[in-house]
Protein backbone atom coordinates (compact mmCIF):
# COMPACT_ATOMS: atom_id res chain seq x y z
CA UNK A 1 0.00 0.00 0.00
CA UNK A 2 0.87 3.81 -1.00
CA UNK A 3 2.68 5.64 2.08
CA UNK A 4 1.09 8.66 1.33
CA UNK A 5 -2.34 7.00 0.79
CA UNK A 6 -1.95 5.88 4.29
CA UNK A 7 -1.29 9.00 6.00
CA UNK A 8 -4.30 10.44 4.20
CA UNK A 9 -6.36 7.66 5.89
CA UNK A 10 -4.81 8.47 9.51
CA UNK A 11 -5.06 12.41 8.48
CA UNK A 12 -9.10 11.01 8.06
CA UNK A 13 -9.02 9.37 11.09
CA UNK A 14 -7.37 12.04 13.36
CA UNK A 15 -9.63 14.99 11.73
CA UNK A 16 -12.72 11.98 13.00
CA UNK A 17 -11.54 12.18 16.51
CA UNK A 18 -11.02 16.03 16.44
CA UNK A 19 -14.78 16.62 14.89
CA UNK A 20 -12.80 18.94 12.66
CA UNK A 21 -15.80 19.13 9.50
CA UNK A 22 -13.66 21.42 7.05
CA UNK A 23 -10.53 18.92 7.17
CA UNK A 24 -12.34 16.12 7.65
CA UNK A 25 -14.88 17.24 4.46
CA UNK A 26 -11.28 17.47 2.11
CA UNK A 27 -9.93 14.47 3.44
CA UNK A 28 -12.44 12.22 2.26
CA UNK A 29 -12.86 13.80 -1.18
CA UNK A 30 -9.01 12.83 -1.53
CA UNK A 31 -10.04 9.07 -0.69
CA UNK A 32 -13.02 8.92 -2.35
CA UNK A 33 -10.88 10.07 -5.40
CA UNK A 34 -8.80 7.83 -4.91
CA UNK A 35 -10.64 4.70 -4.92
CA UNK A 36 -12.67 5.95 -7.94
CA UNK A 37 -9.37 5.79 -9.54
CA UNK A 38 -8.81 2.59 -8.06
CA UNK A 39 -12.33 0.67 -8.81
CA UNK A 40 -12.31 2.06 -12.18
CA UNK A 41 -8.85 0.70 -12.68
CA UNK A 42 -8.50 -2.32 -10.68
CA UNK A 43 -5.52 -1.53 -8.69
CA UNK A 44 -4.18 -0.72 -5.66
CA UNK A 45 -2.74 2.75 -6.37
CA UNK A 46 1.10 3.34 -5.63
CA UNK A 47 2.57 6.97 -4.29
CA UNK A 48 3.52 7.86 -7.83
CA UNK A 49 -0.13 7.22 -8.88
CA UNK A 50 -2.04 8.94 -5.39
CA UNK A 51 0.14 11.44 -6.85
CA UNK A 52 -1.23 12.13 -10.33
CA UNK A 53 -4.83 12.01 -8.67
CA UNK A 54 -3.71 15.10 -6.27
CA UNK A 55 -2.37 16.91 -8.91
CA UNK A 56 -5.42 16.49 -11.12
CA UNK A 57 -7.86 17.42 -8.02
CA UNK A 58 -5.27 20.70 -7.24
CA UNK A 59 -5.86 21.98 -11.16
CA UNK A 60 -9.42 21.36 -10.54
CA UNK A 61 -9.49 23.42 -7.45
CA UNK A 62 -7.25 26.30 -9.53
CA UNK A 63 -9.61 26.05 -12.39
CA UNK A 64 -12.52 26.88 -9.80
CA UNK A 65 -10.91 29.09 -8.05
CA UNK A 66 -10.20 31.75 -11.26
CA UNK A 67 -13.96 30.77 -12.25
CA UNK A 68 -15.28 32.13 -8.37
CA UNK A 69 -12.82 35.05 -9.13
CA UNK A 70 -14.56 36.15 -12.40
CA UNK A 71 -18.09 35.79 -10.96
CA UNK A 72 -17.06 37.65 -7.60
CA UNK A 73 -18.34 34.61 -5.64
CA UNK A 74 -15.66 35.70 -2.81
CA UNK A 75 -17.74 32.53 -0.70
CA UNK A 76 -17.32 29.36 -2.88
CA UNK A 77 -13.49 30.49 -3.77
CA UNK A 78 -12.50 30.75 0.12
CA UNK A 79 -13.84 27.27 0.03
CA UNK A 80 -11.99 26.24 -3.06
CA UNK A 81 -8.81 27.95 -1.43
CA UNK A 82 -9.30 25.71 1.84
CA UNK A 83 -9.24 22.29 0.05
CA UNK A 84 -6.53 23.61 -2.33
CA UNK A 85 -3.97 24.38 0.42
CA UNK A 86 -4.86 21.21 2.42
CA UNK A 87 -4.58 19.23 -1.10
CA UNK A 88 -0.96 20.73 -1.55
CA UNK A 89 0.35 19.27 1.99
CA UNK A 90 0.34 16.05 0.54
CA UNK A 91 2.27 17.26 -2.59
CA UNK A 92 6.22 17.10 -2.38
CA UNK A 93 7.77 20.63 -1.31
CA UNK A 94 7.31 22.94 -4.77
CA UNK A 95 10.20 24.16 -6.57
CA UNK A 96 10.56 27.67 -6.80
CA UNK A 97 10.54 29.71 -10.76
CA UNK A 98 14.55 29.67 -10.61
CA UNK A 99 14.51 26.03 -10.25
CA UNK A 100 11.68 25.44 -12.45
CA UNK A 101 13.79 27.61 -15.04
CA UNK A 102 17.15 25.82 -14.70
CA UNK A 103 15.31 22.85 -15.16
CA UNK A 104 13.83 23.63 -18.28
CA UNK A 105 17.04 25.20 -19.73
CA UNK A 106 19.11 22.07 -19.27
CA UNK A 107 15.98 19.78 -20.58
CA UNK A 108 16.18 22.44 -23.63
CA UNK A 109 19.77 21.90 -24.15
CA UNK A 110 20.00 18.24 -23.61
CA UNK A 111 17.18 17.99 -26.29
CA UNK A 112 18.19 20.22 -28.31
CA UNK A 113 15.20 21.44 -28.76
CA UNK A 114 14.87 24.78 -31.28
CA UNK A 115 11.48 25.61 -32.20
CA UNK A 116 8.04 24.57 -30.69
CA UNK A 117 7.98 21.56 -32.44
CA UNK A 118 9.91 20.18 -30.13
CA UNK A 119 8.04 20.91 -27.31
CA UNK A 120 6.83 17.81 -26.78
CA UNK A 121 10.20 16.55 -26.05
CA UNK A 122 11.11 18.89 -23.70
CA UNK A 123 7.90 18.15 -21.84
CA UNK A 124 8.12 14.11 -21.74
CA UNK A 125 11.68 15.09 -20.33
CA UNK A 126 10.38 17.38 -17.52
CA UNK A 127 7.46 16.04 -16.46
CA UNK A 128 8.45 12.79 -14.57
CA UNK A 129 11.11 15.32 -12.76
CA UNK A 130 8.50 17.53 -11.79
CA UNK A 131 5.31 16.04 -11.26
CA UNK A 132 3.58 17.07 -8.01
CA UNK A 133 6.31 19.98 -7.63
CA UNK A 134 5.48 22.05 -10.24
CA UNK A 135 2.38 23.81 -11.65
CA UNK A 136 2.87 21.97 -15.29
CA UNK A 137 0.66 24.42 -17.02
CA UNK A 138 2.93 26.96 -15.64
CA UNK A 139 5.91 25.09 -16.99
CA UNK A 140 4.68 24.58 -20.12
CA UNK A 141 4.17 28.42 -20.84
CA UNK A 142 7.41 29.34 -19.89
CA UNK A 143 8.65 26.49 -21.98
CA UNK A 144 6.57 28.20 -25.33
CA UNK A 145 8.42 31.75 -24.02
CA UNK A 146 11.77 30.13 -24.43
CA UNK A 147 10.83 27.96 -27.67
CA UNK A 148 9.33 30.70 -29.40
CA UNK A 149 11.35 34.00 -28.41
């Protein structure tokens, strides 16, 4: 079993003893995610995979979150904001924009990537390096600045 899937499950079980609603409300969106992922696919998910499911439920809660902004619902984004931040303490520590940059500078070189058609290679090479520590849609626009100016 996943490490990090079981300290979500004691995370669950401490925010039951401490009657702590908000937390505990987050907490089991993050399992029952999970074991969608896992019924649909008939595994047992490992850290790598728990993972890609936090990541995808942290865009989600980004996506919503410039949504609320636009429609001034100040109310549903402090909510989004709440599960987004509790989301992220299960994420590996993020790297900051210099480290993101050097990153994609040597992936750049080391491909030899010139134009935006090559993109896709820098990508493939960055993602498995950066996956949970980096915003990827982030990554990928500064990788288009580079490619294209």
């Amino acid at each position: 079993m996943s490490q990090l899937k079981d300290r979500i499950l004691e995370d669950t079980k401490d925010a039951m003893r401490a009657r702590d609603k908000a937390r505990l409300g987050v907490l089991r969106l993050i399992t029952a995610a999970i074991k969608q992922k896992e019924v649909d696919e008939r595994i047992e998910l490992d850290d790598a995979a728990v993972l890609a499911v936090l990541e995808k439920m942290v865009k989600q809660r980004r996506d919503s979150i410039a949504q609320y902004e636009k429609a001034g619902r100040d109310d549903l984004r402090e909510v989004e904001e709440f599960e987004l931040q509790l989301i992220q303490t299960y994420l590996p520590e993020q790297l900051s924009d210099d480290e993101i940059a050097a990153l994609i500078d040597k992936a750049i070189a080391t491909t030899g990537a010139a134009s935006m058609k090559d993109m896709g290679k820098v990508m493939g090479m960055l993602k498995p390096k950066l996956a949970g520590r980096a915003d990827m849609g982030k990554v990928s626009q500064a990788i288009k600045q580079r490619l294209s100016g």
